[in-house]
Every structure is written in C-alpha cells, then in structure tokens.
C-alpha atoms as a PDB file:
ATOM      1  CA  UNK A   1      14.072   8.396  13.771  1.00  0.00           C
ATOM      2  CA  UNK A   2      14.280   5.382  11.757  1.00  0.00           C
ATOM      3  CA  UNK A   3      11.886   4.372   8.625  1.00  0.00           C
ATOM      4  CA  UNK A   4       9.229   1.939  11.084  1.00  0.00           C
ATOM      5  CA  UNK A   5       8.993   4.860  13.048  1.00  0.00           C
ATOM      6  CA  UNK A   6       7.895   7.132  10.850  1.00  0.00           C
ATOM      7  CA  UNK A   7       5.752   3.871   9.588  1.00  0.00           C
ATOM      8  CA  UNK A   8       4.462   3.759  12.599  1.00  0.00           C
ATOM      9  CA  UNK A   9       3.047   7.542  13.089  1.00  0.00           C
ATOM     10  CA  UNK A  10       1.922   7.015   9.985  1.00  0.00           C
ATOM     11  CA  UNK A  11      -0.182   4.138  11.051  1.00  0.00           C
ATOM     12  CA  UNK A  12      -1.346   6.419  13.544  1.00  0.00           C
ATOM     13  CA  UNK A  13      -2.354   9.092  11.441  1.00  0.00           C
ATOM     14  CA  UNK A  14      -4.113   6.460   9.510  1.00  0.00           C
ATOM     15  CA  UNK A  15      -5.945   5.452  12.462  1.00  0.00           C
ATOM     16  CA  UNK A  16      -7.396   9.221  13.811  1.00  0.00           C
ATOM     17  CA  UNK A  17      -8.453   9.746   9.499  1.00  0.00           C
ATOM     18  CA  UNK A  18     -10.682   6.434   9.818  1.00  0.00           C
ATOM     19  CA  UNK A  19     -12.028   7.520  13.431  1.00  0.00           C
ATOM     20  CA  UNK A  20     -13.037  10.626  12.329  1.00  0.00           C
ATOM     21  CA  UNK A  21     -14.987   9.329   9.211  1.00  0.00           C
ATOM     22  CA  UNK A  22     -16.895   7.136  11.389  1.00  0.00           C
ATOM     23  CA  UNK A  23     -17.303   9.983  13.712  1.00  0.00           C
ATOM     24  CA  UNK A  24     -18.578  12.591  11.201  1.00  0.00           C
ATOM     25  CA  UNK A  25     -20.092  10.104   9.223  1.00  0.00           C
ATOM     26  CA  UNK A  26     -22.488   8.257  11.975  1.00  0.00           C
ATOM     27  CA  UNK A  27     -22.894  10.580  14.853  1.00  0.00           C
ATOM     28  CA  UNK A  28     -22.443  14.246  13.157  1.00  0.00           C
ATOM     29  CA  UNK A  29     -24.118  14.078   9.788  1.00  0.00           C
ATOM     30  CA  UNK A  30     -27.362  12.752  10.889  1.00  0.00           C
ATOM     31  CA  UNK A  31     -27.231  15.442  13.556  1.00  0.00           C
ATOM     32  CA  UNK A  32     -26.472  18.329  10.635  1.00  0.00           C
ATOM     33  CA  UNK A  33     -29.091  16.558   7.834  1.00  0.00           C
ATOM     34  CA  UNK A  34     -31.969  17.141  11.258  1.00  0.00           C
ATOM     35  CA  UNK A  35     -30.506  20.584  11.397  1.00  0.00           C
ATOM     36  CA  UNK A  36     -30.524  21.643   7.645  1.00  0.00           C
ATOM     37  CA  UNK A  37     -33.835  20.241   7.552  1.00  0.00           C
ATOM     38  CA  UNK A  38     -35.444  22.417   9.999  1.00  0.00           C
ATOM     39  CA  UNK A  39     -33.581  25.510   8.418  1.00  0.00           C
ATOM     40  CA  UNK A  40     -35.810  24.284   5.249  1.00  0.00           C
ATOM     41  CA  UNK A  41     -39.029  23.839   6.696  1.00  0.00           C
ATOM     42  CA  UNK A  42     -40.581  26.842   5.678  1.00  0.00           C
ATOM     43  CA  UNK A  43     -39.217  26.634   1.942  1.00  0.00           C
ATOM     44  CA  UNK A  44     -38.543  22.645   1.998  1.00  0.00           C
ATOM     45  CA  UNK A  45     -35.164  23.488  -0.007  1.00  0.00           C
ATOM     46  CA  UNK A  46     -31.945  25.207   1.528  1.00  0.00           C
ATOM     47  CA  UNK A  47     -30.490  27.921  -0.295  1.00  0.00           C
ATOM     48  CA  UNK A  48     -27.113  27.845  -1.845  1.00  0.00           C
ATOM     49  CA  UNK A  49     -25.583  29.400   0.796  1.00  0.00           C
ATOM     50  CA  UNK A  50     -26.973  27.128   3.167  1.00  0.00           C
ATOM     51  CA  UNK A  51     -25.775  24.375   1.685  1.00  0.00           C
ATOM     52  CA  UNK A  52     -21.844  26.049   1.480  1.00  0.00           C
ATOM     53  CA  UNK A  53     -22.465  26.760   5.019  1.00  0.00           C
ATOM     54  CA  UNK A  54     -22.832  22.678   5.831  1.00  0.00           C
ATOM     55  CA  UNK A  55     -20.595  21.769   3.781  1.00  0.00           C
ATOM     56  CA  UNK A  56     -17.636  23.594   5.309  1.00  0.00           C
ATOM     57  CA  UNK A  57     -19.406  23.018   8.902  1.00  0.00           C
ATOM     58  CA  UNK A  58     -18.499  19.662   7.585  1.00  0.00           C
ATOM     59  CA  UNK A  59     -15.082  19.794   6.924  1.00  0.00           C
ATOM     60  CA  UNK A  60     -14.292  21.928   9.574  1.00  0.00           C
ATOM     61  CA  UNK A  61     -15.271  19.773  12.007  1.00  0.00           C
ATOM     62  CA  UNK A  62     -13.514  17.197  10.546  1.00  0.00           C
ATOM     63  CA  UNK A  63     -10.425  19.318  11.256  1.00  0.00           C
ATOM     64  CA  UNK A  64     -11.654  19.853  14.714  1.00  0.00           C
ATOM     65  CA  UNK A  65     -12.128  16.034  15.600  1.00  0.00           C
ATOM     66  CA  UNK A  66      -8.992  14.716  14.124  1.00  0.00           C
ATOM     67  CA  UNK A  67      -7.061  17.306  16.477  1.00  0.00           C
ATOM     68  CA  UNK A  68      -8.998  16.525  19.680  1.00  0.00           C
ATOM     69  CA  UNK A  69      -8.249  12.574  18.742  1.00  0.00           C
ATOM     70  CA  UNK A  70      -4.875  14.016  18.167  1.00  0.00           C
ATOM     71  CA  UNK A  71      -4.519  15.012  21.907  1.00  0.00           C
ATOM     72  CA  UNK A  72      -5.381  11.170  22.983  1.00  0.00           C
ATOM     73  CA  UNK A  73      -3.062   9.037  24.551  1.00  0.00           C
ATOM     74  CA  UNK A  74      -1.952   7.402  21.332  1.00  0.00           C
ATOM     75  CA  UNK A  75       1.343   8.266  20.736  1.00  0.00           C
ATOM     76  CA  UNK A  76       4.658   6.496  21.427  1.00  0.00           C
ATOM     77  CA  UNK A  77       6.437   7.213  23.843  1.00  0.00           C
ATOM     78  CA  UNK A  78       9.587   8.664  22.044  1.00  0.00           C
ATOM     79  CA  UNK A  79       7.573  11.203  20.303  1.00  0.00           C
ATOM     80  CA  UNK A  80       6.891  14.884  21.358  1.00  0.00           C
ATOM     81  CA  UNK A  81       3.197  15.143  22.624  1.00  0.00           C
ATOM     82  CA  UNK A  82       2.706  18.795  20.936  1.00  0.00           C
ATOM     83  CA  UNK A  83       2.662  17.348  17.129  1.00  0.00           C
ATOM     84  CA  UNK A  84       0.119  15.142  18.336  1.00  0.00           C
ATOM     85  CA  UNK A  85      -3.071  17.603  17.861  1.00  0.00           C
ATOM     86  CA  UNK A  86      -1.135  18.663  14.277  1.00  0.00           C
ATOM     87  CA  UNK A  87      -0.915  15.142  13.298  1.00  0.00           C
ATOM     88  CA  UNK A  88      -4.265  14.770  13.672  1.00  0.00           C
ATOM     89  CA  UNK A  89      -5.377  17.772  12.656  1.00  0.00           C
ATOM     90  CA  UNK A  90      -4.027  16.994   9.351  1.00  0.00           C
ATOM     91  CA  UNK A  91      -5.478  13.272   9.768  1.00  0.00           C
ATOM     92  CA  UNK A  92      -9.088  14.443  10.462  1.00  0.00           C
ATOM     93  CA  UNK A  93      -8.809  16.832   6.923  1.00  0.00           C
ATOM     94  CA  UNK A  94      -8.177  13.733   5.204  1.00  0.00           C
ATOM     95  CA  UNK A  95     -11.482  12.261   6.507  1.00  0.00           C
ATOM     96  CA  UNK A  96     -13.634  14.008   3.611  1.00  0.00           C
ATOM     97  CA  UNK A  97     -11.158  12.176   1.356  1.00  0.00           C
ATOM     98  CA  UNK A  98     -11.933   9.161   2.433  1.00  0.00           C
ATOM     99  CA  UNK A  99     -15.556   9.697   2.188  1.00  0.00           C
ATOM    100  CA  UNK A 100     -15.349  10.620  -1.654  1.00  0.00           C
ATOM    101  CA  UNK A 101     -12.967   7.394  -2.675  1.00  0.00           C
ATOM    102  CA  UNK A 102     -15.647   5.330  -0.520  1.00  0.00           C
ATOM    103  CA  UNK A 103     -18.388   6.863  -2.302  1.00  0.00           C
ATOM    104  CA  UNK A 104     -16.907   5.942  -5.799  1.00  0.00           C
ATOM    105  CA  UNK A 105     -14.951   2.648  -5.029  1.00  0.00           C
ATOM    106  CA  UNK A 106     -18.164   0.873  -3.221  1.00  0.00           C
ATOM    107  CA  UNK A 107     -21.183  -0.588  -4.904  1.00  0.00           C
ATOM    108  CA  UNK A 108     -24.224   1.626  -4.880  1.00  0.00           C
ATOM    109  CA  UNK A 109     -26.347  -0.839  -2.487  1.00  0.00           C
ATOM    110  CA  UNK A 110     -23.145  -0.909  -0.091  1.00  0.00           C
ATOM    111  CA  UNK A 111     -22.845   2.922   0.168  1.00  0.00           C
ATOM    112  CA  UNK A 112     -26.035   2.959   1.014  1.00  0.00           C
ATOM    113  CA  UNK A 113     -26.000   0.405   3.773  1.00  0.00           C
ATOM    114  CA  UNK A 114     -22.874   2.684   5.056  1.00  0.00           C
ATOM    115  CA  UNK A 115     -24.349   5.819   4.941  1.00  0.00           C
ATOM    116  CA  UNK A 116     -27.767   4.934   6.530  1.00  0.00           C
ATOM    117  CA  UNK A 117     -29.984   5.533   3.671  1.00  0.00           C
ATOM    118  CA  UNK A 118     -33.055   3.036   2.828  1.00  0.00           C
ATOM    119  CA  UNK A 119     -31.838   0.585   0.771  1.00  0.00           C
ATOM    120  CA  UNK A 120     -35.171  -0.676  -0.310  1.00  0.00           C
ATOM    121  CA  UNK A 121     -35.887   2.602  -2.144  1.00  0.00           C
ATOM    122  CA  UNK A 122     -38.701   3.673   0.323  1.00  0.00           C
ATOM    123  CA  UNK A 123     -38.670   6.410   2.697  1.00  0.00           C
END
C-alpha cells in the first residue's frame, strides 16, 4: 500500500465520521430528546441516571451507525471488505468528537441554526 492509499481510506473514514454526525445529529437526537421527554413527564426533569443512560445511548449508536455505513459499498476495490465495518466503526466513535469541536469552534447563533434550536429565543 502506498501513502495516497492510505490517504485515501482515510478520506473514507472521514466521510462515514461526517455521515454519522448528520445522522445522529438530525434524525436520532430529536427522536431521543421526544423520548427523554416523555420519561420526564411525570417529574418534568430526568434523573442523573437517565441522563448517563442517553448519553451513552448516544455514543453507542454512534458506534453502531458508523459500522453499518462501514458495510456500504464504499471501499476500493483493492481493499479487504472485512475492515470495512472496523473502519467505520472507529469513524462513527469519532462522530461525538466532531460534535464537541463544532459546538466550540461555531458562533452561538450558527450552532443553533445546526442543531435545530429557536434561534429567536422563543419556544
């Protein structure tokens, strides 16, 4: 293997961490925030261990999506198709990463715009 190969999977790697950000970020989020929030209702706050619970449903998941995109179609076709789901198993775990440097690097009105939130300041 030569250096623009491994350039290359990298690329690739790149690719599956930004997917799954998008993924977990647009599509499962929202769908956990609904759930937390009608684990809350009676109380209106979750509990510590609620919140852990999310939180590493979170990241898991982002484990779990990189891998599946790992098993795409994407790779060259030089490369053994059984590192693809480890590839991107390791890709999707860098997704949370990418969420925190996003978070800090981005102007507060621009985060918001990303994540969803109001940006007018009502609910």
């Amino acid at each position: 293997m030569t250096a623009s190969d491994y350039l290359e999977l990298l690329a690739r790697g790149a690719g599956i961490s930004l997917v799954t950000y998008a993924v977990i970020g647009q599509v499962v989020k929202p769908g956990l925030r609904m759930l937390a929030k009608y684990h809350s209702q009676p109380v209106g706050k979750l509990t510590k261990g609620q919140e852990e619970l999310y939180r590493w449903l979170t990241r898991t998941l982002c484990v779990v999506i990189g891998g599946l995109l790992g098993c795409l179609p994407i790779w060259p076709e030089w490369f053994q198709l059984s590192w693809g789901p480890l590839i991107g198993c390791i890709a999707g775990s860098m997704a949370p990463g990418i969420y925190v440097a996003v978070s800090k690097a981005l102007p507060e009105r621009l985060r918001k715009i990303i994540s969803g939130a109001s940006v007018s300041g009502k609910n």
